[in-house]
Protein backbone atom coordinates (compact mmCIF):
# COMPACT_ATOMS: atom_id res chain seq x y z
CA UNK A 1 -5.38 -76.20 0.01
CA UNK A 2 -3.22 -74.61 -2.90
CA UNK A 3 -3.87 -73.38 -6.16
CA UNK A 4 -1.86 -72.10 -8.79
CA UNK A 5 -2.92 -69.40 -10.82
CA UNK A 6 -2.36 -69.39 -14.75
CA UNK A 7 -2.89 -66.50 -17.17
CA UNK A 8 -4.83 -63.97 -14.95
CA UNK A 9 -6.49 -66.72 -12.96
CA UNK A 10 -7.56 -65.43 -9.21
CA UNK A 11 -8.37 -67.06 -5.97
CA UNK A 12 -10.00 -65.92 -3.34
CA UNK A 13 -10.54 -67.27 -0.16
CA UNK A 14 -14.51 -67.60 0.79
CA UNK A 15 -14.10 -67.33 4.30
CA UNK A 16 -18.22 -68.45 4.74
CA UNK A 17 -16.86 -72.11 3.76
CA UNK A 18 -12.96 -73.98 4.51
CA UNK A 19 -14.28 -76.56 1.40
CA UNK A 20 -14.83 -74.13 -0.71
CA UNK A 21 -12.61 -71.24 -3.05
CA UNK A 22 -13.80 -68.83 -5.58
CA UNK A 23 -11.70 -68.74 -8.46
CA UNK A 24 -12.19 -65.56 -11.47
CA UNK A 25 -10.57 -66.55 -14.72
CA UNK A 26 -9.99 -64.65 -18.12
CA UNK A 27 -12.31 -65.86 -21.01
CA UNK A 28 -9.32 -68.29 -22.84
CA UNK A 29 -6.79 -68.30 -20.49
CA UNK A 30 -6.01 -71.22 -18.17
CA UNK A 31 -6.50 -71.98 -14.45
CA UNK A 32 -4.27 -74.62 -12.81
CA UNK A 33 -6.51 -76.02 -9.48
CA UNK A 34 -4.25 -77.50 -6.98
CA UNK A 35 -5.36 -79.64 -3.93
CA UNK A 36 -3.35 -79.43 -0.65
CA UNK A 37 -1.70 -83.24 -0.23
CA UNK A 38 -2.26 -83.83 3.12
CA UNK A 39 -5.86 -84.20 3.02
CA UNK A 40 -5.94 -86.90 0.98
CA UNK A 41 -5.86 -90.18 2.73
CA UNK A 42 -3.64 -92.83 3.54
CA UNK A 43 -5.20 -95.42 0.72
CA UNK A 44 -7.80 -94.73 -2.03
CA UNK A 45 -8.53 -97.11 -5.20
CA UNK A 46 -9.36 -93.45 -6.94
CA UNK A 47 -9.02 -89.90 -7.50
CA UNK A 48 -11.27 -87.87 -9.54
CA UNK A 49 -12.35 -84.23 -11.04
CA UNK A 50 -15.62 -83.19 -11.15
CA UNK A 51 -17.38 -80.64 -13.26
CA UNK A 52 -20.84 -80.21 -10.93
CA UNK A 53 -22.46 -77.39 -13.27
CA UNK A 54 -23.24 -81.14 -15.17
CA UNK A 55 -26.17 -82.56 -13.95
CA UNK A 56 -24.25 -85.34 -14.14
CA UNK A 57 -21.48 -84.22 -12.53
CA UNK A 58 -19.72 -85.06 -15.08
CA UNK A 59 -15.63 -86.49 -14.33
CA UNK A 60 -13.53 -84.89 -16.27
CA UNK A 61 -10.17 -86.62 -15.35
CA UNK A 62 -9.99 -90.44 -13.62
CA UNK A 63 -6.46 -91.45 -11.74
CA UNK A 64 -6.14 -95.08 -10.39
CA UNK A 65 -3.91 -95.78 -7.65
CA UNK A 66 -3.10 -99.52 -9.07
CA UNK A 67 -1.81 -98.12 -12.38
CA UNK A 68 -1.09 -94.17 -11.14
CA UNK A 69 -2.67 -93.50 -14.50
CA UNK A 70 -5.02 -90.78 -15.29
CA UNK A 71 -8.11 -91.12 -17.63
CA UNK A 72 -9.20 -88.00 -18.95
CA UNK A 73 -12.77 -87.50 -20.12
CA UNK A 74 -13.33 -87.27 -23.77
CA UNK A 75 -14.53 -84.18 -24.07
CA UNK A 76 -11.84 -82.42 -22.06
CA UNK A 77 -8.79 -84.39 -23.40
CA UNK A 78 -7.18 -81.69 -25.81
CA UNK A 79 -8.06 -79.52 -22.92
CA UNK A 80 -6.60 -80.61 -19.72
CA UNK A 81 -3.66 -81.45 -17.60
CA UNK A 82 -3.08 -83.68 -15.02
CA UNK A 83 -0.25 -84.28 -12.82
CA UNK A 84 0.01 -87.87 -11.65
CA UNK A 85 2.14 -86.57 -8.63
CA UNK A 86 0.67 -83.03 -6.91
CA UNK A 87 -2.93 -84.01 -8.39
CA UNK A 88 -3.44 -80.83 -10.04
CA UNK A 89 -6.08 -79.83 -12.58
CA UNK A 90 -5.43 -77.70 -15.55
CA UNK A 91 -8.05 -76.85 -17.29
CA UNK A 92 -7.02 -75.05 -20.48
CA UNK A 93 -8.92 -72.63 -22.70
CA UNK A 94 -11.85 -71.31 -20.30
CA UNK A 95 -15.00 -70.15 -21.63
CA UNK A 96 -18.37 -68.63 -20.07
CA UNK A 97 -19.99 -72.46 -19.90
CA UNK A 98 -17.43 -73.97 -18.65
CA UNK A 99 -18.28 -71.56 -14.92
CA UNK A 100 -18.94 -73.63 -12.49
CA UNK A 101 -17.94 -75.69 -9.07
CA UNK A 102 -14.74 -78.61 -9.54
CA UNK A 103 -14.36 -80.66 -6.55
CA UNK A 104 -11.39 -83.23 -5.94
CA UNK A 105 -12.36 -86.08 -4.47
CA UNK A 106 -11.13 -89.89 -3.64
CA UNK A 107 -12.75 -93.03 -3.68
CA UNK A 108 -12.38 -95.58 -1.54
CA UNK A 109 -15.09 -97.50 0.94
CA UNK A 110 -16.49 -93.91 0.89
CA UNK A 111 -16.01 -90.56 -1.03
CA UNK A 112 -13.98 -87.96 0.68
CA UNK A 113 -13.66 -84.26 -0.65
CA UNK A 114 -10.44 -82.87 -0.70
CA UNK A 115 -11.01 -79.63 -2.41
CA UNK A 116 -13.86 -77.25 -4.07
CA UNK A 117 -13.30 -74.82 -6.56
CA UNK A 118 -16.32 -72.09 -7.80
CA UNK A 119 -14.70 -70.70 -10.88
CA UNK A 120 -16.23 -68.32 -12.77
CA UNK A 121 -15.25 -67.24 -16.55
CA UNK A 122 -15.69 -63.69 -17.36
CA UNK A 123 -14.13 -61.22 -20.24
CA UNK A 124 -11.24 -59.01 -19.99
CA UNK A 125 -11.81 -55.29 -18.89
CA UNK A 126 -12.77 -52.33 -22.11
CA UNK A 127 -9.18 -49.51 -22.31
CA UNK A 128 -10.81 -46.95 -20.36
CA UNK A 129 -10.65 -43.36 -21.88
CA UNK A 130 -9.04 -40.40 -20.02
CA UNK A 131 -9.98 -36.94 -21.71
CA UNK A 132 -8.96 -33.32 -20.28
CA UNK A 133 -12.04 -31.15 -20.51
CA UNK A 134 -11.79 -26.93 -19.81
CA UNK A 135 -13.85 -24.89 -17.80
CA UNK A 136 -13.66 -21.28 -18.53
CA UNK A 137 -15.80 -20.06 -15.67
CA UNK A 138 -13.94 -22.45 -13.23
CA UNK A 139 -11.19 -21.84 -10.41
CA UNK A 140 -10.13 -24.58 -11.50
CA UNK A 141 -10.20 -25.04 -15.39
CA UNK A 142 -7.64 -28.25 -15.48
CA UNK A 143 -10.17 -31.16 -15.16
CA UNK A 144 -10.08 -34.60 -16.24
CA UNK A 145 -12.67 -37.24 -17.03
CA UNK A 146 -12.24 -40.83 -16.71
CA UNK A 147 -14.56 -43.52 -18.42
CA UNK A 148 -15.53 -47.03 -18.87
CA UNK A 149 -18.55 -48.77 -19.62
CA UNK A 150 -21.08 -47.52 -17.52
CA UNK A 151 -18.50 -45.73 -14.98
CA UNK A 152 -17.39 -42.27 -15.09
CA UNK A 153 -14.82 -39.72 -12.59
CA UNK A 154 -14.05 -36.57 -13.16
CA UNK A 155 -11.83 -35.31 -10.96
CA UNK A 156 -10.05 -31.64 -10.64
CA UNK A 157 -6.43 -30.57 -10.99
CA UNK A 158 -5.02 -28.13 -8.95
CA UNK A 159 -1.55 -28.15 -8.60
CA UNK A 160 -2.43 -32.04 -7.18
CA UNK A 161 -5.80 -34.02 -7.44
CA UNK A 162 -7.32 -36.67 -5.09
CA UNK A 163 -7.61 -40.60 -5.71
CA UNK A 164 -11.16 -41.35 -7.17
CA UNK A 165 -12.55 -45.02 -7.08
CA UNK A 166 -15.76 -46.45 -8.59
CA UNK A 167 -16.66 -49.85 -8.43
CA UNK A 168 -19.76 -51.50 -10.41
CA UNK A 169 -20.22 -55.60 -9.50
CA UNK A 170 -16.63 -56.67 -10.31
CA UNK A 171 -15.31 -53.99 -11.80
CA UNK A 172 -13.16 -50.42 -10.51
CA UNK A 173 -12.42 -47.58 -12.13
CA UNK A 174 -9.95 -45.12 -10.42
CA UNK A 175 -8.46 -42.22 -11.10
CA UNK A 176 -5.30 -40.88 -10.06
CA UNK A 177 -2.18 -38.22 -10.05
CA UNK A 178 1.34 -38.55 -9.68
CA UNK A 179 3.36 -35.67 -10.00
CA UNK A 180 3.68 -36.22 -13.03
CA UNK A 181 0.99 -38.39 -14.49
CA UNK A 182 -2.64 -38.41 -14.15
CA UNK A 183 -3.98 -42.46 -14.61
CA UNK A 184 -6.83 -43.94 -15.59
CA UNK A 185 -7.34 -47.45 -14.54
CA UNK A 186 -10.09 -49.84 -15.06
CA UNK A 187 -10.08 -53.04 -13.83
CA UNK A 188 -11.99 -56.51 -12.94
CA UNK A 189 -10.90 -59.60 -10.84
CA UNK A 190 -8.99 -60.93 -14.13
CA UNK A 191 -7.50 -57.97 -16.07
CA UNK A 192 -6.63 -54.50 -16.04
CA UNK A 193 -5.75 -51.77 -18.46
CA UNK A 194 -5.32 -47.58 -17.93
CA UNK A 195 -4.78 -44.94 -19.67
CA UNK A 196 -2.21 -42.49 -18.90
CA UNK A 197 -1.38 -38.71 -20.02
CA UNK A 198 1.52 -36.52 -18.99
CA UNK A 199 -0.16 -34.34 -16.24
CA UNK A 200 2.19 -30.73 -17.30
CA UNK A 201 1.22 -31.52 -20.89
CA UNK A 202 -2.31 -32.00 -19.91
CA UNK A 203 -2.68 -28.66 -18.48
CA UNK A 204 -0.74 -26.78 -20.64
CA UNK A 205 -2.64 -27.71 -23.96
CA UNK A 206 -5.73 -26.94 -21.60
CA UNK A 207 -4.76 -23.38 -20.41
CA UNK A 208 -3.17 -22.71 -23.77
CA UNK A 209 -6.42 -23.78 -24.87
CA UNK A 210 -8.33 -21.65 -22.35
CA UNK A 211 -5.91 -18.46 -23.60
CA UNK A 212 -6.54 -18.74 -27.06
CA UNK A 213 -10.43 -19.51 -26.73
CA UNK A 214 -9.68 -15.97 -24.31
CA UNK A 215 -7.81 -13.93 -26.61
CA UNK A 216 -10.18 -14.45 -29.43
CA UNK A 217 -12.90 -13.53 -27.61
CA UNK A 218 -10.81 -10.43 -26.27
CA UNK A 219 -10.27 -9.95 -30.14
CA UNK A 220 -13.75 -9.47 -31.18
CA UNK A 221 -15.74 -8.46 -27.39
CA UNK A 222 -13.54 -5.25 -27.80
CA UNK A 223 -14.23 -4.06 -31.34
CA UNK A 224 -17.45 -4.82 -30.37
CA UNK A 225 -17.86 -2.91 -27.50
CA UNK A 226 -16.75 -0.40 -29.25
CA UNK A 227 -19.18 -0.11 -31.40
CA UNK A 228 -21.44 -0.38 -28.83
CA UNK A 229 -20.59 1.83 -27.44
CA UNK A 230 -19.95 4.32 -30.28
CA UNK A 231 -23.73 3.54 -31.37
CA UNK A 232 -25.22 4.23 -28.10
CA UNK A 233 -23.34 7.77 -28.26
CA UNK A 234 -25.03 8.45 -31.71
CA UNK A 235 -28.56 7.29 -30.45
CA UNK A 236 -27.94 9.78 -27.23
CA UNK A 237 -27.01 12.87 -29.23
CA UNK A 238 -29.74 12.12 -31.76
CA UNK A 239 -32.04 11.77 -28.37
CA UNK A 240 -30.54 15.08 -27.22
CA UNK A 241 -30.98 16.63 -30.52
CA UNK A 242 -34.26 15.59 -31.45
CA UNK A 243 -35.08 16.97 -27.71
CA UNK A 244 -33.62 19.77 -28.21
CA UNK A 245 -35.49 20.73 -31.60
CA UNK A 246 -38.49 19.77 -30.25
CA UNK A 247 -38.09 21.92 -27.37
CA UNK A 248 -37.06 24.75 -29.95
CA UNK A 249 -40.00 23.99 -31.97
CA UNK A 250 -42.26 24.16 -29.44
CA UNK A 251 -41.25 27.35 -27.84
CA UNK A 252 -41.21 28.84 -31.93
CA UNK A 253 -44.86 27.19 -31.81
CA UNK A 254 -45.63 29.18 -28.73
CA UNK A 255 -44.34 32.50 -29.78
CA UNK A 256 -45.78 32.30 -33.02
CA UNK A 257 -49.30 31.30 -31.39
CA UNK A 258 -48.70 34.43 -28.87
CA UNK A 259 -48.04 36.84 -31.82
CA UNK A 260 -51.11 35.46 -33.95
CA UNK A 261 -53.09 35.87 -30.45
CA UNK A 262 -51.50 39.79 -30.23
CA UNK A 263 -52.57 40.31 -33.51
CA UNK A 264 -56.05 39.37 -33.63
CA UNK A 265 -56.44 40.90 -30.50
CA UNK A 266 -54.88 44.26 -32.06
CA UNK A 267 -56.97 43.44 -35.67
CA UNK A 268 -60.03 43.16 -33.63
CA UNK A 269 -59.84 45.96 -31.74
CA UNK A 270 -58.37 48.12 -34.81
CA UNK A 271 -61.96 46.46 -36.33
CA UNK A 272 -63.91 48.25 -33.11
CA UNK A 273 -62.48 51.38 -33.68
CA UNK A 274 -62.92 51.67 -37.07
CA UNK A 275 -66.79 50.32 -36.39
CA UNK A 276 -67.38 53.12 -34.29
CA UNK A 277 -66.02 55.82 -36.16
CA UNK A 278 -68.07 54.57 -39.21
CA UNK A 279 -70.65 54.55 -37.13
CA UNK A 280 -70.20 58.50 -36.28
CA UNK A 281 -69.41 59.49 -39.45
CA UNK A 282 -72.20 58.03 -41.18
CA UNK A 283 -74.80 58.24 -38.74
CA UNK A 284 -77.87 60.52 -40.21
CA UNK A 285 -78.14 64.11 -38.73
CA UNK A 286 -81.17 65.49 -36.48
CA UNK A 287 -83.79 66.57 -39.36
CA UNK A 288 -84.05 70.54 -39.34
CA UNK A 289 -87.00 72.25 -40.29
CA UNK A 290 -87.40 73.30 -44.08
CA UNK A 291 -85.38 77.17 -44.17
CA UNK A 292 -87.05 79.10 -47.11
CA UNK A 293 -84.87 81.11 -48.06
CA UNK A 294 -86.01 84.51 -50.47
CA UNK A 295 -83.51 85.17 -53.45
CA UNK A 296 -84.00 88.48 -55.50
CA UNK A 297 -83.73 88.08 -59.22
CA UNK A 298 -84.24 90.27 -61.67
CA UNK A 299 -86.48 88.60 -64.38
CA UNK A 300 -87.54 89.93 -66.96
CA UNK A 301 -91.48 89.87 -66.27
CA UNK A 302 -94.25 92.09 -67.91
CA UNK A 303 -96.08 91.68 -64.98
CA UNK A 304 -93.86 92.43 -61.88
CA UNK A 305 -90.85 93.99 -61.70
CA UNK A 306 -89.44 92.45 -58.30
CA UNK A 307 -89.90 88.01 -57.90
CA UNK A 308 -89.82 86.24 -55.05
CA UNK A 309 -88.43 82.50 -55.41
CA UNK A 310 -89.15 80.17 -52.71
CA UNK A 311 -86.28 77.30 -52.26
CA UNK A 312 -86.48 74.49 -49.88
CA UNK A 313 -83.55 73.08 -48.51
């Protein structure tokens, strides 16, 4: 069994069954199904094409031995080829219905199948997207990222980078360096597209990016460690100064306490003396007895020439 493949058309052998091939084909693009001649038999009146996703199984092309002329079906004559001579089928301008199982087959006393195609209709693969992304904190700061649909790789440069592969149903992602390109392919059983980026250039705009984001940072960390630093220097000399008044101040509060203590203690006892010596000086004296003393004075008295005065001190 052969079969031609048109406009990203692919076979692949189903090894579970020798009737029967899987075939993926590109949403518009054409498939060419061939049959292997030495199958078919020595006489048949017919030879037909069947579409069995019909219910009816529907024929899409009829080829009579008597006239070798083919009959296509209505419905698929703008849209098919067939070769009176290898038998093949090509079906033109595949879409998502038209997935399904074609079988070859002649027609004779009996039906024989001479060849089974599953073919299956599915869109072209998305342009992935390969982006560089930087790491600061990282020994290794050149990374790259590689997306499509629902896939994603990042992978890690470091003077070279390993092969990455993702696979989701029918489709891969990989990603990949050269030594000089890093590539980003995505990619079904039909089509494939990548994106591609200069692996130096990469890197360079990365680490140049990495050194700038650096040097700025360098440009205003310092100035502000400086000032930092310059304000924790004012805030420890105010500390040390405000300690060291306080200190002052507090000894000043001690000695003046100690000299207002001195000198109530000398006031007070100044007070005691004084109290005492009041107290002597002003203390009444012992009562003496009364001391009459006689005074002579010469008074002129008719009666007595000498008086005696009595005074009581």
């Amino acid at each position: 069994m052969a079969l031609r493949l048109l406009s990203y058309a692919f076979l692949i052998h189903n090894t579970g069954s020798s009737a029967e091939d899987t075939v993926f084909v590109q949403t518009g693009a054409s498939a060419q199904l061939d049959i292997q001649r030495e199958k078919l038999p020595a006489e048949f009146n017919e030879f037909n094409w069947i579409n069995e996703n019909i219910k009816e199984k529907d024929i899409i092309v009829i080829y009579t031995s008597a006239t070798k002329q083919a009959q296509p079906h209505p419905s698929y004559k703008d849209r098919m080829d067939f070769n009176n001579e290898t038998f093949s089928l090509t079906l033109k301008n595949m879409q998502k219905n038209d997935s399904g199982v074609y079988t070859a087959i002649t027609r004779n006393f009996k039906e024989k199948v001479i060849a089974k195609h599953r073919v299956s209709v599915i869109d072209a693969v998305k342009a992935p997207v390969l982006t560089v992304n930087s790491i600061w904190s990282s020994a290794q700061p050149c990374n790259f990222t590689c997306t499509a649909d629902n896939l994603t790789i990042i992978n890690y440069y470091n003077s070279s980078c390993s092969e990455d592969v993702k696979s989701s149903g029918i489709y891969n992602l990989s990603l990949k360096c050269t030594d000089d390109f890093i590539i980003c392919n995505h990619s079904n059983r039909v089509s494939w597209k990548n994106d591609t980026n200069t692996l130096q250039q990469l890197c360079d705009v990365n680490l140049e990016k990495i050194t700038s984001g650096a040097s700025v940072l360098l440009h205003w960390l310092i100035p502000l460690i400086c000032i930092s630093l310059g304000l924790l220097g004012v805030v420890g000399f105010c500390f040390y100064k405000n300690k060291k008044v306080c200190l002052l101040n507090a000894q000043h509060r001690e000695s003046t306490v100690y000299a207002e203590v001195e000198e109530y203690k000398l006031q007070n006892s100044l007070e005691m003396k004084g109290s005492a010596n009041a107290h002597t000086m002003y203390e009444p004296a012992e009562k003496e007895p009364d001391v009459i003393m006689a005074t002579s004075q010469t008074t002129p008295d008719p009666d007595s020439t000498n008086q005696v005065k009595t005074i009581k001190v």
